[in-house]
C-alpha atoms as a PDB file:
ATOM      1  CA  UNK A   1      34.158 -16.823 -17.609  1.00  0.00           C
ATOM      2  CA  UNK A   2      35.243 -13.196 -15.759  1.00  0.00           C
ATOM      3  CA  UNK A   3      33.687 -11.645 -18.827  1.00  0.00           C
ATOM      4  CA  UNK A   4      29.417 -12.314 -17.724  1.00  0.00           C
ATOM      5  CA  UNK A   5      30.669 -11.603 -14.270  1.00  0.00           C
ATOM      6  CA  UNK A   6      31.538  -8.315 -14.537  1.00  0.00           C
ATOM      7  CA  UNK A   7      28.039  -7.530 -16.087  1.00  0.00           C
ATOM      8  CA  UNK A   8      26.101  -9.804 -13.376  1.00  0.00           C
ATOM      9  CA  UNK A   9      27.739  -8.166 -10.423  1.00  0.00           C
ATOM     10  CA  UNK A  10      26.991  -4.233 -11.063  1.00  0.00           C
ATOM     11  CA  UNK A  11      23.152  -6.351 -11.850  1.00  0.00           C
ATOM     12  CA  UNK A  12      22.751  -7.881  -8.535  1.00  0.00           C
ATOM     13  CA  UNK A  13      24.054  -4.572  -6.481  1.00  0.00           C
ATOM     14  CA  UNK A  14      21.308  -2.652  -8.365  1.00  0.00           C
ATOM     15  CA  UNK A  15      18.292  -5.050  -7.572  1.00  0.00           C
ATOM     16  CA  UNK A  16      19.713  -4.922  -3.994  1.00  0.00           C
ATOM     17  CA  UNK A  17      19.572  -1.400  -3.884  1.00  0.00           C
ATOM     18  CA  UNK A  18      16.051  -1.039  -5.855  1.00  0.00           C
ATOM     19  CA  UNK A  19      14.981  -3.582  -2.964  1.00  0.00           C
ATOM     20  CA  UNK A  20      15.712  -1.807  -0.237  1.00  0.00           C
ATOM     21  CA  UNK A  21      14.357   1.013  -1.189  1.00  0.00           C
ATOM     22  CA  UNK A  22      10.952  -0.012  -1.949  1.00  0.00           C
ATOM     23  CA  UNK A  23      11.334  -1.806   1.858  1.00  0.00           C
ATOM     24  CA  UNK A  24      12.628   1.569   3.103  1.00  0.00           C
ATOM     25  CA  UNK A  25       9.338   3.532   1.779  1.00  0.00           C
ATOM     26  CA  UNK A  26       6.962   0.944   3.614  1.00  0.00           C
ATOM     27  CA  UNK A  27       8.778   1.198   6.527  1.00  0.00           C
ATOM     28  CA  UNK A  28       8.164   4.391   7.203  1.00  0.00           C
ATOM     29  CA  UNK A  29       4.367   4.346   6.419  1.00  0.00           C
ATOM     30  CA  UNK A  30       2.051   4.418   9.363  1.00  0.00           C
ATOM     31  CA  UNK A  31       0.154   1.481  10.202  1.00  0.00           C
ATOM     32  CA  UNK A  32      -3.556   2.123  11.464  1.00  0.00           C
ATOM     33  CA  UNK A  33      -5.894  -0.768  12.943  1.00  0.00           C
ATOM     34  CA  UNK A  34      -9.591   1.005  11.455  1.00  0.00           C
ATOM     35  CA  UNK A  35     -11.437  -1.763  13.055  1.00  0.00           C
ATOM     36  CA  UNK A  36     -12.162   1.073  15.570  1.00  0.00           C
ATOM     37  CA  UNK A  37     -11.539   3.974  13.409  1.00  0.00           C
ATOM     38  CA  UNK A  38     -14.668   5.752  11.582  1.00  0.00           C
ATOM     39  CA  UNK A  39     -14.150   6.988   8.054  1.00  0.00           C
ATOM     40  CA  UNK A  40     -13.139  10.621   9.082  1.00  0.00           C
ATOM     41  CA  UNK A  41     -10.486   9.111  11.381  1.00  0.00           C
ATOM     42  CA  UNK A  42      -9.588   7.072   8.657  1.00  0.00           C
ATOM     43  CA  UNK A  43      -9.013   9.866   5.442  1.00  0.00           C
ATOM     44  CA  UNK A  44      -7.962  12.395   8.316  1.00  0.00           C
ATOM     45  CA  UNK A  45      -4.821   9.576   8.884  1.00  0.00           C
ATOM     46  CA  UNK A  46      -4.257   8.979   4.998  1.00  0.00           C
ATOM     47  CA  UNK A  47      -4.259  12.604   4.434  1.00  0.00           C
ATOM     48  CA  UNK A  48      -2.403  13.952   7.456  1.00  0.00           C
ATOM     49  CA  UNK A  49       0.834  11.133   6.377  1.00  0.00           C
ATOM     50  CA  UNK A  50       0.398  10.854   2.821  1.00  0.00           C
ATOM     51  CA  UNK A  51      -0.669   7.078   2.555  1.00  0.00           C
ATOM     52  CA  UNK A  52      -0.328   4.728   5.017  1.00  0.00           C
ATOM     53  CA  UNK A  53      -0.969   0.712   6.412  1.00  0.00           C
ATOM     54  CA  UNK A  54      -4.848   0.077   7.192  1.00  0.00           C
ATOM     55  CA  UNK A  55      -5.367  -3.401   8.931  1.00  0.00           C
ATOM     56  CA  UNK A  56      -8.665  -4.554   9.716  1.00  0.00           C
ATOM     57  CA  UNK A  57     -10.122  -7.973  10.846  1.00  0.00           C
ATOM     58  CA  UNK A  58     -11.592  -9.947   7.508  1.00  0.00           C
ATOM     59  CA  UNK A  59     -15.688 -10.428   7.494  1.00  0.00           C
ATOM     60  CA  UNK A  60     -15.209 -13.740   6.218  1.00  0.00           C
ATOM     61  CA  UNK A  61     -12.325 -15.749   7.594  1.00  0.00           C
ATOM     62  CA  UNK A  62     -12.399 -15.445  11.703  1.00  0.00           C
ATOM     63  CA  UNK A  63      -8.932 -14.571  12.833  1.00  0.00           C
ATOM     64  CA  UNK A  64      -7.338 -13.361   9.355  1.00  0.00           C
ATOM     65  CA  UNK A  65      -5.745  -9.977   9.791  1.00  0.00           C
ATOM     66  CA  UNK A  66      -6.065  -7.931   6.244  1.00  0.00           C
ATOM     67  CA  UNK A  67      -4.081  -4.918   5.139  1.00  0.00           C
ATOM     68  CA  UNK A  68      -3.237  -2.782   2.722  1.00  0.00           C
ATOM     69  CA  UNK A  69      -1.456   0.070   1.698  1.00  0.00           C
ATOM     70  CA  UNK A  70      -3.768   2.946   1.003  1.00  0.00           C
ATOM     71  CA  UNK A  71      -2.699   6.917  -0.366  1.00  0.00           C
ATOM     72  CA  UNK A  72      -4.433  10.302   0.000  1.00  0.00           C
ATOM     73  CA  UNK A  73      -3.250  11.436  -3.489  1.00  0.00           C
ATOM     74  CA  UNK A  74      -1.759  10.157  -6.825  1.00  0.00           C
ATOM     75  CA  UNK A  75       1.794  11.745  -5.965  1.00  0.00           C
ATOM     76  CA  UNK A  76       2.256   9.036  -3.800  1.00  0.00           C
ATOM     77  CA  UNK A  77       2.453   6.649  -6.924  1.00  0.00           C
ATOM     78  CA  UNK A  78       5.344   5.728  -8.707  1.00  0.00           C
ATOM     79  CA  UNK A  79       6.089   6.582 -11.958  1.00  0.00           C
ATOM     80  CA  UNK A  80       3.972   3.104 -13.484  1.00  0.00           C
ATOM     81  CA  UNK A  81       0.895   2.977 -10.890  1.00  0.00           C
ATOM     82  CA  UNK A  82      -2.016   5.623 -10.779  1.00  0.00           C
ATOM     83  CA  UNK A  83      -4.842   6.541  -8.342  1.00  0.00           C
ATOM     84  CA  UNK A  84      -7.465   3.803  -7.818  1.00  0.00           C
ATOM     85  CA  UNK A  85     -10.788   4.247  -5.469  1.00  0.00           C
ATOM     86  CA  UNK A  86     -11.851   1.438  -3.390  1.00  0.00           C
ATOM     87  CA  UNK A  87     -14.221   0.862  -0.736  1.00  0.00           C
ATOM     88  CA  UNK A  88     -12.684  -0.292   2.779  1.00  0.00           C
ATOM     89  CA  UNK A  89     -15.219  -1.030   6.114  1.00  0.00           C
ATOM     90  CA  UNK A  90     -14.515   0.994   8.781  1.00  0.00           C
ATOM     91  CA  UNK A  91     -16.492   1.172  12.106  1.00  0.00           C
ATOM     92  CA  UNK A  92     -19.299   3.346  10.877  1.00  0.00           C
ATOM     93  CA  UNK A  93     -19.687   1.707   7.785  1.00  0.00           C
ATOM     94  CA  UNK A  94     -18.433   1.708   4.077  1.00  0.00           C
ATOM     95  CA  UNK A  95     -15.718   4.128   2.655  1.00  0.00           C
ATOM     96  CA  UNK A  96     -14.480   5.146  -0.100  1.00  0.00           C
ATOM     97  CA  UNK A  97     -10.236   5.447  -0.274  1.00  0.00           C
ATOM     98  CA  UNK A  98      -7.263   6.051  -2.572  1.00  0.00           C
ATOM     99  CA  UNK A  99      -4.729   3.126  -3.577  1.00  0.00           C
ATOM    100  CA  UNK A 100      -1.839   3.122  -6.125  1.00  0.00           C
ATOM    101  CA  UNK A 101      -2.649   0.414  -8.970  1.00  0.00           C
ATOM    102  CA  UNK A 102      -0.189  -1.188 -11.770  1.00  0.00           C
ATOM    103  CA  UNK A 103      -2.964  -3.124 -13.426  1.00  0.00           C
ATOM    104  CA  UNK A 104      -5.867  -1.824 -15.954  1.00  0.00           C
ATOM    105  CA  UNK A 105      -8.702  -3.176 -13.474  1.00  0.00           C
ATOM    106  CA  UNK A 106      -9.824  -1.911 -10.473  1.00  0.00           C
ATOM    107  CA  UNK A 107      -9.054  -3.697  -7.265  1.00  0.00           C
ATOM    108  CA  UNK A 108     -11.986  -5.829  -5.561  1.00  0.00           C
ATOM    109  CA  UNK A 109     -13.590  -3.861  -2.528  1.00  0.00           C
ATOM    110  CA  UNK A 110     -11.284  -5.068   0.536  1.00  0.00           C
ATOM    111  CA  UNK A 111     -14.540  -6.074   2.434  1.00  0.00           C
END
């Protein structure tokens, strides 16, 4: 029985350590509300920090606060994502931004 142990042990201290690092690397990304913020504003943010937290109010559902976590350049993805465009609204309209993607398809526009 003290055999699996000593293999599930050194398991769970990993995952807990894996875990608070990805929790550590969205802490420290800045959060923007672009409800206000024009498209400039916006890529001048992503690029001046690296990648950051964009919150806006959803078109659709009145009251639903939507986010995401958007990049200025593929660096900022890990080893297993790469650089996806998408389209975000912004005060002055449309615009195009960087996210990191795992999957073959393109996100949906966050619109």
């Amino acid at each position: 029985m003290k055999q699996p142990m000593r293999f599930v042990l050194p398991l769970l201290i990993l995952t807990q350590v894996a875990s608070g690092a990805i929790a550590s690397h969205a802490a420290d990304l800045k959060r923007y509300d672009i409800t206000k913020m024009t498209c400039d504003q916006t890529r001048a943010a992503l690029q001046s920090s690296g990648g950051a937290i964009l919150r806006w109010r959803s078109t659709n559902i009145k009251g639903l606060l939507r986010y995401g976590t958007y990049i200025d350049s593929d660096r900022s993805c890990s080893a297993r994502q790469f650089k996806v465009r998408t389209t975000i609204k912004t005060s002055d309209g449309p615009c195009r931004v960087a996210m990191c993607n795992q999957n073959t398809r393109p996100p949906r526009p966050a619109m």
